[in-house]
Structure formats: structure tokens, C-alpha cells
C-alpha atoms as a PDB file:
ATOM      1  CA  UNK A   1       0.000   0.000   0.000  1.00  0.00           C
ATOM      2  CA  UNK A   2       0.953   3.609  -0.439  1.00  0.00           C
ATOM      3  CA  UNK A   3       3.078   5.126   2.326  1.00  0.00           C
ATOM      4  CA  UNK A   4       2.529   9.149   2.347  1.00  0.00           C
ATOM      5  CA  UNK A   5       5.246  10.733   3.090  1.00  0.00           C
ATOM      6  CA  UNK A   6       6.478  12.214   6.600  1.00  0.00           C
ATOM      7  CA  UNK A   7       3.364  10.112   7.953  1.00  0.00           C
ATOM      8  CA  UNK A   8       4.554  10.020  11.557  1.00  0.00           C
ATOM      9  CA  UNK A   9       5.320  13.926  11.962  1.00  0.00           C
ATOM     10  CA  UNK A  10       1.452  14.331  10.132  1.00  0.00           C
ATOM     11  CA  UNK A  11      -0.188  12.569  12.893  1.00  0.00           C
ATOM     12  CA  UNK A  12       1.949  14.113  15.544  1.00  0.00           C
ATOM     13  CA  UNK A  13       0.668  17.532  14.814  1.00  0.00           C
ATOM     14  CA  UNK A  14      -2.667  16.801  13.677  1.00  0.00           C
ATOM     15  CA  UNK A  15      -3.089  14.988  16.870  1.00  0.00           C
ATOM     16  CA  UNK A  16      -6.273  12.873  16.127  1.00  0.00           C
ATOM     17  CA  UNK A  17      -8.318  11.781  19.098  1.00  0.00           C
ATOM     18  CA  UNK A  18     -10.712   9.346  19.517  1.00  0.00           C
ATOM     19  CA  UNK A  19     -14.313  10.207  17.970  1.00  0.00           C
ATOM     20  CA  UNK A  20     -12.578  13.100  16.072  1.00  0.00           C
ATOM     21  CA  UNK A  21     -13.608  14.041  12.481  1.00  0.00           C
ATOM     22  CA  UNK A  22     -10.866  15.361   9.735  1.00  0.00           C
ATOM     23  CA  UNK A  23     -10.275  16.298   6.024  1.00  0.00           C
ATOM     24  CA  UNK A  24      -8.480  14.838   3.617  1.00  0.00           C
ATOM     25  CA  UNK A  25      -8.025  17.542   0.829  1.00  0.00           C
ATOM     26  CA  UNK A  26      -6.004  15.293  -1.136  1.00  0.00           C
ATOM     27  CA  UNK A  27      -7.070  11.990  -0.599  1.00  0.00           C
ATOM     28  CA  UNK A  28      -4.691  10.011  -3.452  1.00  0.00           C
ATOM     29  CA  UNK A  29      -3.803   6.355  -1.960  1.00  0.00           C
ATOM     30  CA  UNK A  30      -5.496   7.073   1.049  1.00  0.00           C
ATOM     31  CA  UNK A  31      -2.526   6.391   3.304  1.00  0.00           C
ATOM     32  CA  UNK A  32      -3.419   9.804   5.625  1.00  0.00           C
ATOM     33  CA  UNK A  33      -7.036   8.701   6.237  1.00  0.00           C
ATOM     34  CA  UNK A  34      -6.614   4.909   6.920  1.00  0.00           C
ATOM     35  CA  UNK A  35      -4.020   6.166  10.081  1.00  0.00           C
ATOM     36  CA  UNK A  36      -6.178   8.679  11.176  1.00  0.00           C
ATOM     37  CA  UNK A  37      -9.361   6.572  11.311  1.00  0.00           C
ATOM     38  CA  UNK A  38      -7.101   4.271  13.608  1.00  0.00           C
ATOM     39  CA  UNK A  39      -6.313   6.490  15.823  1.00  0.00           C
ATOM     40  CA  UNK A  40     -10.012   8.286  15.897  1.00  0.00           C
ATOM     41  CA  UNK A  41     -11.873   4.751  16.519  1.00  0.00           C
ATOM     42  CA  UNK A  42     -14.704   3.897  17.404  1.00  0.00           C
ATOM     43  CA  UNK A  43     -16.683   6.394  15.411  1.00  0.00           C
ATOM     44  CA  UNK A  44     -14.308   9.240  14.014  1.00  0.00           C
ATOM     45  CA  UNK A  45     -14.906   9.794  10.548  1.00  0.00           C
ATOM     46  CA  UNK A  46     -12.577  10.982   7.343  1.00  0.00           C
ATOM     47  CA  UNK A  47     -13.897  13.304   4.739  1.00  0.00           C
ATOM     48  CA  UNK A  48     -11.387  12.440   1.811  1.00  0.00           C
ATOM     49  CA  UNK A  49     -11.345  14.656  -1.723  1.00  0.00           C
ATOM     50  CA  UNK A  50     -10.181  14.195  -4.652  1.00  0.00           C
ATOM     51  CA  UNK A  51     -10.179  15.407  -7.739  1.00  0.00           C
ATOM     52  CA  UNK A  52      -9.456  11.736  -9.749  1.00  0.00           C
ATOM     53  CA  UNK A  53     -12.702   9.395  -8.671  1.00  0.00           C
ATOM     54  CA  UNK A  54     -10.136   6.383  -8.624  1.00  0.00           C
ATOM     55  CA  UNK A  55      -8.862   7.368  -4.588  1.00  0.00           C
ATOM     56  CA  UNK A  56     -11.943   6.593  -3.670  1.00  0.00           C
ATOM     57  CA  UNK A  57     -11.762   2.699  -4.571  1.00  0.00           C
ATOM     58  CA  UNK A  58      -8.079   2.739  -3.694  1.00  0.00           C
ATOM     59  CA  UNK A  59      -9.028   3.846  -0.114  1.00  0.00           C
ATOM     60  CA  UNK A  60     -11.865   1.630   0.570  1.00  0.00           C
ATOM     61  CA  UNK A  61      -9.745  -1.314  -0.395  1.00  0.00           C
ATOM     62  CA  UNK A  62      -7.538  -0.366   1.591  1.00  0.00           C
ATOM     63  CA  UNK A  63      -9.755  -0.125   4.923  1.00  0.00           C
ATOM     64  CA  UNK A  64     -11.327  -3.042   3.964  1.00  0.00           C
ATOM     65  CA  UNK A  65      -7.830  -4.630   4.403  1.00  0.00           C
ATOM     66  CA  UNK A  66      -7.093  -3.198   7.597  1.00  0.00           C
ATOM     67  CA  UNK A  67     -10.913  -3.952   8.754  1.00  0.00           C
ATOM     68  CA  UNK A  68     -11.719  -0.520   9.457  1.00  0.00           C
ATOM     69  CA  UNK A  69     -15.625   0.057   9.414  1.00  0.00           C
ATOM     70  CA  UNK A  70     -16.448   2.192   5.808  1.00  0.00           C
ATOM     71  CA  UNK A  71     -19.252   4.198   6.994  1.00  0.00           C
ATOM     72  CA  UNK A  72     -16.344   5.965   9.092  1.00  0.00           C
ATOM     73  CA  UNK A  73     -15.549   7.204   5.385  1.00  0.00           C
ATOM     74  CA  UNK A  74     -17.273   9.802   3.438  1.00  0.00           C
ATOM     75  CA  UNK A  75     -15.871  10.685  -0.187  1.00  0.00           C
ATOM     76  CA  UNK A  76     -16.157  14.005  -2.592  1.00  0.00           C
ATOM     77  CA  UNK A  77     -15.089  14.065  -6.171  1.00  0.00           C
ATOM     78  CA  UNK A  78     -13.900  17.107  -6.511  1.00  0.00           C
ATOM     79  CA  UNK A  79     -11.240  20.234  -5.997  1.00  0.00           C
ATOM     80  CA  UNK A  80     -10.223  21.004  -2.159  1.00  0.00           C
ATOM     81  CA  UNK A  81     -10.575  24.802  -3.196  1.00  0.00           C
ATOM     82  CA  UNK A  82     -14.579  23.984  -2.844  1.00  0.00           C
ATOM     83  CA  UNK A  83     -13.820  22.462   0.365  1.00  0.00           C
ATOM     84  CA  UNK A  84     -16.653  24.846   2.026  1.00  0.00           C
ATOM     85  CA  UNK A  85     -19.286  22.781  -0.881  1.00  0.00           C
ATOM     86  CA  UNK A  86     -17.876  19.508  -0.260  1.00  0.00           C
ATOM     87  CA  UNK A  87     -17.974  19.716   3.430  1.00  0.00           C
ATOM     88  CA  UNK A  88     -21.724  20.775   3.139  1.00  0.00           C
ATOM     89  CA  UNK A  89     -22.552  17.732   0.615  1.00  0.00           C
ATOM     90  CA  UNK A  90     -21.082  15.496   2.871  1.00  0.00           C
ATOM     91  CA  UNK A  91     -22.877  16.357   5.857  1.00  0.00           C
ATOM     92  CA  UNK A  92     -20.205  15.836   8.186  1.00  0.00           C
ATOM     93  CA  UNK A  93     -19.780  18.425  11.146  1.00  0.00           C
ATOM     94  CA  UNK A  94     -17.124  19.292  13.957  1.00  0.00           C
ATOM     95  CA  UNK A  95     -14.473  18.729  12.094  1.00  0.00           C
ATOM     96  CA  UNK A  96     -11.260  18.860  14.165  1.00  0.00           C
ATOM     97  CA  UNK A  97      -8.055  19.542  11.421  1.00  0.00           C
ATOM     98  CA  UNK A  98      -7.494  19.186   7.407  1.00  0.00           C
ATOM     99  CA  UNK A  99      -4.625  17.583   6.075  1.00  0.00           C
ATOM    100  CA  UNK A 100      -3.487  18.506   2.702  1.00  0.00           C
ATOM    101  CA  UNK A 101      -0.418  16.721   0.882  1.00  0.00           C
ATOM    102  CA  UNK A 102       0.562  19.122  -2.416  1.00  0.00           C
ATOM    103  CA  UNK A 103       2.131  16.227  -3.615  1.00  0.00           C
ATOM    104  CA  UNK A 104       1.136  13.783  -6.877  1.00  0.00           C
ATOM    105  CA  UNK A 105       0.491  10.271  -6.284  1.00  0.00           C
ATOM    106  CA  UNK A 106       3.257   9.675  -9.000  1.00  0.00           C
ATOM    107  CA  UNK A 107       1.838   6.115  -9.725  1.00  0.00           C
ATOM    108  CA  UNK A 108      -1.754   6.679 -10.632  1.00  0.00           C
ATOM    109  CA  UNK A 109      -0.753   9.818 -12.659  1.00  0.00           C
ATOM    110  CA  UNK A 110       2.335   8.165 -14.180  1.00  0.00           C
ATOM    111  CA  UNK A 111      -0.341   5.210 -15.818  1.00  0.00           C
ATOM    112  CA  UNK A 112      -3.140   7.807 -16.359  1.00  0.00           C
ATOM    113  CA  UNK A 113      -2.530   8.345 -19.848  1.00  0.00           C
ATOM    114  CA  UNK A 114      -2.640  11.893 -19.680  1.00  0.00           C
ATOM    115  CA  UNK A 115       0.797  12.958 -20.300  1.00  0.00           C
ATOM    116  CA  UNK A 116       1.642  13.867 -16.824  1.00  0.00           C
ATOM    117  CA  UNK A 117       5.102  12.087 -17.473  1.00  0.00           C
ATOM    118  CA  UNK A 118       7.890  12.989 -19.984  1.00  0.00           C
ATOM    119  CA  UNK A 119       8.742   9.232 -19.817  1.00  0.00           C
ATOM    120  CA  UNK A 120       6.156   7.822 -22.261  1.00  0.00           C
ATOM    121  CA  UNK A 121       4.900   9.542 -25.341  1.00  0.00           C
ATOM    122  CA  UNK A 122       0.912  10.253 -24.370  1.00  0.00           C
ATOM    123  CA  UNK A 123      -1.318  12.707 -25.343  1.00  0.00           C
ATOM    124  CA  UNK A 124      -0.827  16.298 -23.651  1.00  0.00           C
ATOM    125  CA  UNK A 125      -3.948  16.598 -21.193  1.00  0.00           C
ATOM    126  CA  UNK A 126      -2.108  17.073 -17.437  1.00  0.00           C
ATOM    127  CA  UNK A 127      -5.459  17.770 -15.812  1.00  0.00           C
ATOM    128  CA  UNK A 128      -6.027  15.640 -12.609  1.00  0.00           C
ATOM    129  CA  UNK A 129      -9.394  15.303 -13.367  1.00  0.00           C
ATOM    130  CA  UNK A 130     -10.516  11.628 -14.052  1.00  0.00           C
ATOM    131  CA  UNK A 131     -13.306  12.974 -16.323  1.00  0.00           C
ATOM    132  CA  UNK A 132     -10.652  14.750 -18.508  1.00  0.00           C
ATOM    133  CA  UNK A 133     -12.971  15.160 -21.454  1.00  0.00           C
ATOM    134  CA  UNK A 134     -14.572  18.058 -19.072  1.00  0.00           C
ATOM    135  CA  UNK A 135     -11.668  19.634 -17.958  1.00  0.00           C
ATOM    136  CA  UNK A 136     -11.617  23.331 -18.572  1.00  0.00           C
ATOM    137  CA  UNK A 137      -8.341  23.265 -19.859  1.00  0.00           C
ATOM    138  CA  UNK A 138      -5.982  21.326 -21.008  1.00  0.00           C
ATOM    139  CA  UNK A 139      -2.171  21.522 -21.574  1.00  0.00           C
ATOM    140  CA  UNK A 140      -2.044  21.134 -25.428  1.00  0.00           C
ATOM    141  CA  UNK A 141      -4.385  23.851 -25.165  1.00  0.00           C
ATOM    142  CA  UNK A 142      -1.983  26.164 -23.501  1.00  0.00           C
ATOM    143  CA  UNK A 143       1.103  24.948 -25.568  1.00  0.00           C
ATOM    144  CA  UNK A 144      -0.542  25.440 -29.081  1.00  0.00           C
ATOM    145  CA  UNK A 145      -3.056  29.188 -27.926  1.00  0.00           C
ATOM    146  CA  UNK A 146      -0.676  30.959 -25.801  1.00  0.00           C
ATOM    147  CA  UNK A 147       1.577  33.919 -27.082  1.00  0.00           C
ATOM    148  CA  UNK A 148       5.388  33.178 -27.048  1.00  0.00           C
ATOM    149  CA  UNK A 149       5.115  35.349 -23.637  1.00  0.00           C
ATOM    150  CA  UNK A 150       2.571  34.194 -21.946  1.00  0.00           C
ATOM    151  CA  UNK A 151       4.330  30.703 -22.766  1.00  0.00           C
ATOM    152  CA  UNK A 152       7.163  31.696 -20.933  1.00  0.00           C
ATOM    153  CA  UNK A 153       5.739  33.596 -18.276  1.00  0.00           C
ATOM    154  CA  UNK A 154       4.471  30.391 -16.883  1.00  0.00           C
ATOM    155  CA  UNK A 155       7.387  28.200 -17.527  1.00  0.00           C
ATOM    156  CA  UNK A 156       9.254  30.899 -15.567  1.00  0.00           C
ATOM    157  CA  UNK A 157       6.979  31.598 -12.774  1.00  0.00           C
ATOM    158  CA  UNK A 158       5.521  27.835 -12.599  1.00  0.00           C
ATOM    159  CA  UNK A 159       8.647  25.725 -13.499  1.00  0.00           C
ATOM    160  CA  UNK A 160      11.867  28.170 -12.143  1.00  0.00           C
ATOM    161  CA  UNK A 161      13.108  26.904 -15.860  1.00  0.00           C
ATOM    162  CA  UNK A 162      15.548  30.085 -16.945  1.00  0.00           C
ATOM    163  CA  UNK A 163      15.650  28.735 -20.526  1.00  0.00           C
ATOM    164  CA  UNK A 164      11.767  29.766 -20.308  1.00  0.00           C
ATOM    165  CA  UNK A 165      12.183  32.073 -23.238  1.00  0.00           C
ATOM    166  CA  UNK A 166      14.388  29.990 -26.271  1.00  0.00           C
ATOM    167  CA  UNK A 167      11.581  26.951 -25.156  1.00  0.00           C
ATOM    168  CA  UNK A 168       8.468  29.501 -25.275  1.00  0.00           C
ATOM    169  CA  UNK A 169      10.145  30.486 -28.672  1.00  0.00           C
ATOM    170  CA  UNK A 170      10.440  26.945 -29.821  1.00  0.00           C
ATOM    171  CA  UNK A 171       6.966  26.019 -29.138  1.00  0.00           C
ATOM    172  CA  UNK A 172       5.742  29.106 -31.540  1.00  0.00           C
ATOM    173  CA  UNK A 173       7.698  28.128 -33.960  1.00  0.00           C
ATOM    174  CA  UNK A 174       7.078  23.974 -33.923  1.00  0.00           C
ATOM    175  CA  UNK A 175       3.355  24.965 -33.242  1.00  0.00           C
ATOM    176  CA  UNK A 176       3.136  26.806 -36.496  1.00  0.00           C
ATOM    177  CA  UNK A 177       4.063  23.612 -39.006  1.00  0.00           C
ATOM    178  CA  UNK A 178       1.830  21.399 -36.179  1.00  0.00           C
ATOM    179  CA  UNK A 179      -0.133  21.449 -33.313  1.00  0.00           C
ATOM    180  CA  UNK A 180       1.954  20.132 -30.008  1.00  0.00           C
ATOM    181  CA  UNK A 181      -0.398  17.628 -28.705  1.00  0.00           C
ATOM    182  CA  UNK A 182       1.649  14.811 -27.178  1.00  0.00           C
ATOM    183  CA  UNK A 183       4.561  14.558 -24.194  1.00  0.00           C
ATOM    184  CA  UNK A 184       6.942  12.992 -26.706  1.00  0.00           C
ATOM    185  CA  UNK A 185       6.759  16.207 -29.558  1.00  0.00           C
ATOM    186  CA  UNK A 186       7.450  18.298 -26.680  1.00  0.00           C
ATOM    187  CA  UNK A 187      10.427  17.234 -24.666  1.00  0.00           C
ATOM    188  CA  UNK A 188      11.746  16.513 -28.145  1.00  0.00           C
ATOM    189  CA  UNK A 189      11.175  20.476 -28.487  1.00  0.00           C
ATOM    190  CA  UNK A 190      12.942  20.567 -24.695  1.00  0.00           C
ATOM    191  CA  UNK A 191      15.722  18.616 -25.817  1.00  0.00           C
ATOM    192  CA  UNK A 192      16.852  20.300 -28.773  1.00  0.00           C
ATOM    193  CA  UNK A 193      16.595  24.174 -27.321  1.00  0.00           C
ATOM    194  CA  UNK A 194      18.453  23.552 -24.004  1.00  0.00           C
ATOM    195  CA  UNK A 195      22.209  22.971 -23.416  1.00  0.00           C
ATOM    196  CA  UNK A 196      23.629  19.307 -24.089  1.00  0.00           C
ATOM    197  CA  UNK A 197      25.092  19.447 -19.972  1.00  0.00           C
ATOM    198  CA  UNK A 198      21.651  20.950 -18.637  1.00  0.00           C
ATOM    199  CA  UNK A 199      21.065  21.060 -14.917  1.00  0.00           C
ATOM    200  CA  UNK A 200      24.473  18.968 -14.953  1.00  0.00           C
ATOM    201  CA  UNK A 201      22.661  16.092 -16.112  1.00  0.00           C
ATOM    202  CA  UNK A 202      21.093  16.116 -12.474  1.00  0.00           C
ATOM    203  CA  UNK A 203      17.088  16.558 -13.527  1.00  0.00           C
ATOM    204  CA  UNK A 204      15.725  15.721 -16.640  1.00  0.00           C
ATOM    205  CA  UNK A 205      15.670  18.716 -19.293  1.00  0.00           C
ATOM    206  CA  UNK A 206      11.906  18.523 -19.675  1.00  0.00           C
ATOM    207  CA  UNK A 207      11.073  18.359 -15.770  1.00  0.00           C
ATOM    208  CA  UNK A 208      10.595  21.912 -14.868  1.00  0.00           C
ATOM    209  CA  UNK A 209       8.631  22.518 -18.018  1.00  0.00           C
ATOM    210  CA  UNK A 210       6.421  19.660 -17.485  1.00  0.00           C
ATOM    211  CA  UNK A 211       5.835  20.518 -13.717  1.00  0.00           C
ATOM    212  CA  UNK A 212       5.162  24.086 -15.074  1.00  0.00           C
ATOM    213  CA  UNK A 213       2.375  22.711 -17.442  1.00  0.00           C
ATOM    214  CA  UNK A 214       0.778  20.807 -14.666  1.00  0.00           C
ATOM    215  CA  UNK A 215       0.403  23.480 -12.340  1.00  0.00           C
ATOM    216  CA  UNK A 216      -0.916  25.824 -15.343  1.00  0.00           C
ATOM    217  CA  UNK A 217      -3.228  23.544 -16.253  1.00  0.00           C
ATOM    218  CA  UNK A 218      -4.955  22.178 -13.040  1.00  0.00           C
ATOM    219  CA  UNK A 219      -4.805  25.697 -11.233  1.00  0.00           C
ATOM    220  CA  UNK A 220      -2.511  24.394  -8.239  1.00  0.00           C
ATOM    221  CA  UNK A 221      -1.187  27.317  -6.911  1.00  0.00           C
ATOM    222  CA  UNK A 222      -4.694  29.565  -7.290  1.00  0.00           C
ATOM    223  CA  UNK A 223      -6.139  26.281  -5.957  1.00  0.00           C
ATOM    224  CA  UNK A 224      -3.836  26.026  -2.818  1.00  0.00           C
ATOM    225  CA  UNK A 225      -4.364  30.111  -2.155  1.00  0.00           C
ATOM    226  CA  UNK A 226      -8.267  29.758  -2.195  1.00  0.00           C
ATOM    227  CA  UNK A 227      -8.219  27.138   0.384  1.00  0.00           C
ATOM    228  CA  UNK A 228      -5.874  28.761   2.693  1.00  0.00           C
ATOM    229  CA  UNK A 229      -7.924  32.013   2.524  1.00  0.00           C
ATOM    230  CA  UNK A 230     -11.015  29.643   3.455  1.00  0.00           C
ATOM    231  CA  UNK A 231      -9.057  27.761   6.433  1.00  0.00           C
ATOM    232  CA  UNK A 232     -10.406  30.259   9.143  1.00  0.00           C
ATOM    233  CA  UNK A 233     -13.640  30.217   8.501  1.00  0.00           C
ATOM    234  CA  UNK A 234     -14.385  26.456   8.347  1.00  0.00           C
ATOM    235  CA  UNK A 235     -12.620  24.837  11.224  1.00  0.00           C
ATOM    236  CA  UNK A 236     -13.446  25.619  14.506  1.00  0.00           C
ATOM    237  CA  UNK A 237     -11.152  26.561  17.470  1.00  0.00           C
ATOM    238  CA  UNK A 238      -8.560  23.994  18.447  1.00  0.00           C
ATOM    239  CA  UNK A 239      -8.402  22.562  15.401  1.00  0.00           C
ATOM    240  CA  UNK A 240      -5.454  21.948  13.985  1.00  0.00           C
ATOM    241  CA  UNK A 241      -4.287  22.275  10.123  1.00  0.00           C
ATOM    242  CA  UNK A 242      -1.499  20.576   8.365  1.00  0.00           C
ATOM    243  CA  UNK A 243       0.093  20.852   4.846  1.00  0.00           C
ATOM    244  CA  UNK A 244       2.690  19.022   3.441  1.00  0.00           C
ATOM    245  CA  UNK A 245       4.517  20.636   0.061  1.00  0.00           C
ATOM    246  CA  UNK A 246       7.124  19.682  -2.450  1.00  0.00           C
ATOM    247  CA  UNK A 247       8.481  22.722  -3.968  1.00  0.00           C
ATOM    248  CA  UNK A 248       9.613  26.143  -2.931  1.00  0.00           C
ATOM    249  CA  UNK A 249       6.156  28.203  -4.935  1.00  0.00           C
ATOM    250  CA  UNK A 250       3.934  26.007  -2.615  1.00  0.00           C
ATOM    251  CA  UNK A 251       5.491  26.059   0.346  1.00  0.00           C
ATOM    252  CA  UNK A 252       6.389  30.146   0.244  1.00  0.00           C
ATOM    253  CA  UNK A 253       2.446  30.278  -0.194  1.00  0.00           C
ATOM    254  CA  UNK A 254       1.741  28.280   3.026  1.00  0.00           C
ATOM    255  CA  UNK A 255       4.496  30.139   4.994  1.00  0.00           C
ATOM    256  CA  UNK A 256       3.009  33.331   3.967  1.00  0.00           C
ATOM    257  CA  UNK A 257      -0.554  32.378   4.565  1.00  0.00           C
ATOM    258  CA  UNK A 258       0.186  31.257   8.652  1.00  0.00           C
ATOM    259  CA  UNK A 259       2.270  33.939   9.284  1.00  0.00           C
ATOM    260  CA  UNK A 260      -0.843  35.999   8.388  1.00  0.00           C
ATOM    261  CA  UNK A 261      -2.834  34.108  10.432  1.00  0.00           C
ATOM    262  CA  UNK A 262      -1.127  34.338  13.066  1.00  0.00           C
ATOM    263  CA  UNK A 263      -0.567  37.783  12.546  1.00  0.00           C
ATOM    264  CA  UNK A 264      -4.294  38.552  12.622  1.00  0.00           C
ATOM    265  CA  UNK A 265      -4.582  36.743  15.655  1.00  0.00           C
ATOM    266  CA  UNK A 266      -6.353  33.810  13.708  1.00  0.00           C
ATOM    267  CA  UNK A 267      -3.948  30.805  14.730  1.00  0.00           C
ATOM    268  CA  UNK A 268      -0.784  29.810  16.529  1.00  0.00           C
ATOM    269  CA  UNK A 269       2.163  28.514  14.255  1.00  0.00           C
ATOM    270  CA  UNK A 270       2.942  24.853  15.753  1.00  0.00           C
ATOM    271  CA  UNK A 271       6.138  24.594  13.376  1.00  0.00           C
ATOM    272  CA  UNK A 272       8.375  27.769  13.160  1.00  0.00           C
ATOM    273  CA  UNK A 273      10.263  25.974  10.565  1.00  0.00           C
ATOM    274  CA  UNK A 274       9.322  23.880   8.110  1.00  0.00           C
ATOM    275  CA  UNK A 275       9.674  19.730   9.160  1.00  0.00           C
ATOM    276  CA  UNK A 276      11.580  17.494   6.259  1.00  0.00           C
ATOM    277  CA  UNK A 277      12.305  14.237   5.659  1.00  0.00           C
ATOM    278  CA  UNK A 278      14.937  12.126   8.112  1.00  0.00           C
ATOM    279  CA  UNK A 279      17.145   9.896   5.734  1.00  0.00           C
ATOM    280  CA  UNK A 280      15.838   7.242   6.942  1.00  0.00           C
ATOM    281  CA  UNK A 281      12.849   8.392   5.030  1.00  0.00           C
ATOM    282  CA  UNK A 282      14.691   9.422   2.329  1.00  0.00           C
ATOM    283  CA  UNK A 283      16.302   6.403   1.783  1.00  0.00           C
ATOM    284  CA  UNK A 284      13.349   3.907   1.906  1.00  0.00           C
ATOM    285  CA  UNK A 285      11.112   6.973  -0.376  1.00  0.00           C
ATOM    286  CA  UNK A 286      13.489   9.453  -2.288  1.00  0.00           C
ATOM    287  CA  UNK A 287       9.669  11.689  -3.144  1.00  0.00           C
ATOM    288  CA  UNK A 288      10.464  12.790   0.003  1.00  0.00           C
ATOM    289  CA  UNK A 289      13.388  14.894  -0.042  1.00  0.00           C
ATOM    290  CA  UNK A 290      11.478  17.716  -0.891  1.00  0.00           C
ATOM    291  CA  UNK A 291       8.972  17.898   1.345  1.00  0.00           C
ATOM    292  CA  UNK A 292       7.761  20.563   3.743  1.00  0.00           C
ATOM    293  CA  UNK A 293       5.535  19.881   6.300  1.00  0.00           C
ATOM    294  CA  UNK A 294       3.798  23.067   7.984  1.00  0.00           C
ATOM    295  CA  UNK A 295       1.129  22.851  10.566  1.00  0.00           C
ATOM    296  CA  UNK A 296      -1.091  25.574  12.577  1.00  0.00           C
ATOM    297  CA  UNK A 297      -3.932  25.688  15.227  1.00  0.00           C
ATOM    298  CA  UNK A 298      -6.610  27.515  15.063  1.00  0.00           C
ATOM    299  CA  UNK A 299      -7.197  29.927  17.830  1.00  0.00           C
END
């Protein structure tokens, strides 16, 4: 089964109780919910949301494996930003925390089919939505409709990539002989406009363009800023709030978000720096290297 990632430090400052209800914003293999709905027996329950419908089975196989009872288990399809909406459908009160991990459950997405990997040549969709065909957007939409500037705006801003601007050109130019609509067409674009020793051969060439896509397309970071502005207004006093991200654009957003909170008076910080990985961790699940957990309380 899935093992999230800094699992052990989640639970210690989420601090689930017995009879205590929680969020999952970002339910993906489900490993979050089936330890908190241990340690909030006999009738805690998990509100778990997710954008791809698939965590849902996922999850409930995996309580039924561990024998945990599934009415203690309440799904949403659908985008943590409308976490307000969801909470309402589900008809689940007193919640006590939220646990969010930013992260992508790299195996699901990897055999998706939509082109969230620069591995295997798929066609360019990148949206986590399961029902894809209904996606708003789409990242061969971006790559063959955006200007050359817009292009490498968001490679910039989204991906840190500082050969944004000779790939954005690239794209215009391969988009004008035929439309970019699979992963393979563009880190064949990737590969041909960046240096032969790129990144020292340390990262892939086409990594920080991809992960710029990805967050383009689904929204991520207007996504994670929506649902931090909401934070104070759902969960109740004492209740306690944890997000764990994997790059620097999340976590400055979460860092930035708490220290306003706690600024207004709104919540007390319960990690002044951010928790990582040990190496123990590390070395049993290298995703983890880059992870940032932050947690607050609600005052």
C-alpha cells in the first residue's frame, strides 16, 4: 500500500483523538485517512477529496484490508478549493483539522494516460481530473493558444526553468508547421533548445517545463491560495491544520498564509520551521526529499 510521506510527523501535529472528524483535501492512496481513522476509533470519521474518482476505490480497499468500518468514510469528487461545498454535501460536522499533501500520487498519474510524465509519449492533457474530457483546460491547449510570452511567463513563474524564453520560442515556432499535442513532440522540443550538460545532467531537461504545465493547467497554486484564505472560517477553534509541500512556490504560499494568520490573531504557528524528511525516510522513499511539512492551530 501507499506510504505518504512524513506520515509520523502528520499525525503528531494533527493529533487525532478518539471520535474526532478530519479532512483529507487530497485523498490520493489514502494512506493519511486509513491512520487517522485508527487512531479516531470507534466512530471518528474521514472526509477524503479528490479530484481523480479512482482514490476513492483505492481507499476503501484499503480499509477493507485493515478492517476498518467504511461508513467511518465519506468521499467528494472534486477540488479542495470547494472544500466549504464539499464539506456541506457530505454532511459531516465538527471537524477537528485538514490535512493537505501538495504532492502527486506519482503512480496513478504516471499510468493515467494523460501525459503527466515525460517518460512515455501520451497525449498532452495534465489535468487531474478523471473525467478529462470536461476539464476546462488542457495543456495542449496552452502549448498550441498561448503567445510566445505568456508561454514563458508560466514556464518561468511555474517551473523556475531560466531557458523559459528559447523553449516559449520553440513552441511558436514547432506549433506553427503542427499542433503540439503529445509529451513525446514536446520534450523533443525541450531537448533540442536547451544545453547538451543541462542542470548537470542532475534533472531531466523537460522536468521543470512539465511541472510548469501541470500546475498551469490544473490551477494548483490559485487552488492552494483559495483554500488557505477559506481555512479560518471552516474549522473551529482547536483545530489543527497541516500541509505538506514539495516545492519552494507552494510552500512560500503556506508560509506566507500562517504567518498571516497568526498575525491577525487567527492561529498559533505549531512549526516555526518547516519539518523534512529524516534519511531514513529518504532512503526507503526518495519523493520525500522535498517535502515541507507546515502545521497551525486555530485559535
Amino acid at each position: 500500500m501507499h506510504v505518504p510521506v512524513l506520515l509520523q510527523e502528520v499525525l503528531k501535529y494533527l493529533a487525532p483523538q478518539s471520535n474526532e472528524n478530519f479532512v483529507d483535501g487530497t485523498l490520493g492512496g489514502g494512506g493519511y485517512a486509513l491512520a487517522i481513522l485508527k487512531e479516531t476509533s470507534p466512530e471518528g470519521k474521514i472526509l477524503g477529496i479528490d479530484l481523480d474518482n479512482e482514490a476513492q476505490k483505492r481507499t476503501v480497499d484499503s480499509l477493507i484490508s485493515s478492517q476498518i468500518e467504511l461508513d467511518r468514510f465519506v468521499f467528494q469528487e472534486g477540488n479542495f478549493k470547494d472544500i466549504d461545498t464539499l464539506i456541506t454535501k457530505a454532511n459531516i460536522n465538527n471537524f477537528s483539522g485538514l490535512v493537505l499533501d501538495l504532492g502527486l500520487n506519482t503512480n496513478s498519474l504516471e499510468n493515467s494516460g494523460r501525459g503527466f510524465s515525460f517518460k512515455v509519449d501520451e497525449p498532452l492533457i495534465m489535468t487531474f481530473r478523471s473525467d478529462w474530457q470536461n476539464a476546462p483546460l488542457t495543456a495542449a491547449q496552452i502549448l498550441n493558444s498561448y503567445s510566445e510570452s505568456e508561454l514563458a511567463q508560466i514556464i518561468w513563474l511555474y517551473g523556475e526553468e531560466r531557458y523559459s524564453r528559447p523553449i516559449a520560442k520553440a513552441i511558436i515556432i514547432t506549433r506553427k508547421i503542427n499542433p503540439i499535442t503529445t509529451t513525446k513532440q514536446l520534450v523533443d522540443i525541450i531537448e533540442k533548445t536547451v544545453p547538451q550538460n543541462y542542470e548537470r545532467g542532475r534533472i531531466h531537461k523537460a522536468t521543470r517545463t512539465f511541472q510548469a504545465l501541470r500546475i498551469a493547467t490544473n490551477g494548483e497554486l490559485n487552488n492552494l491560495k483559495t483554500i488557505l484564505d477559506k481555512i479560518p472560517s471552516i474549522f473551529p477553534s482547536k483545530s489543527r491544520c497541516v500541509i505538506v509541500s514539495f516545492h519552494s512556490l507552494e510552500d512560500r504560499l503556506v508560509k506566507q498564509a500562517f504567518r498571516e494568520m497568526k498575525k491577525n490573531g487567527i492561529a498559533t504557528i505549531l512549526t516555526p520551521k518547516p519539518i523534512v524528511a529524516t534519511p531514513e525516510e529518504i532512503s526507503l522513499n526518495p519523493k520525500s526529499h522535498s517535502a515541507k511539512l507546515r502545521a497551525i492551530q486555530i485559535i
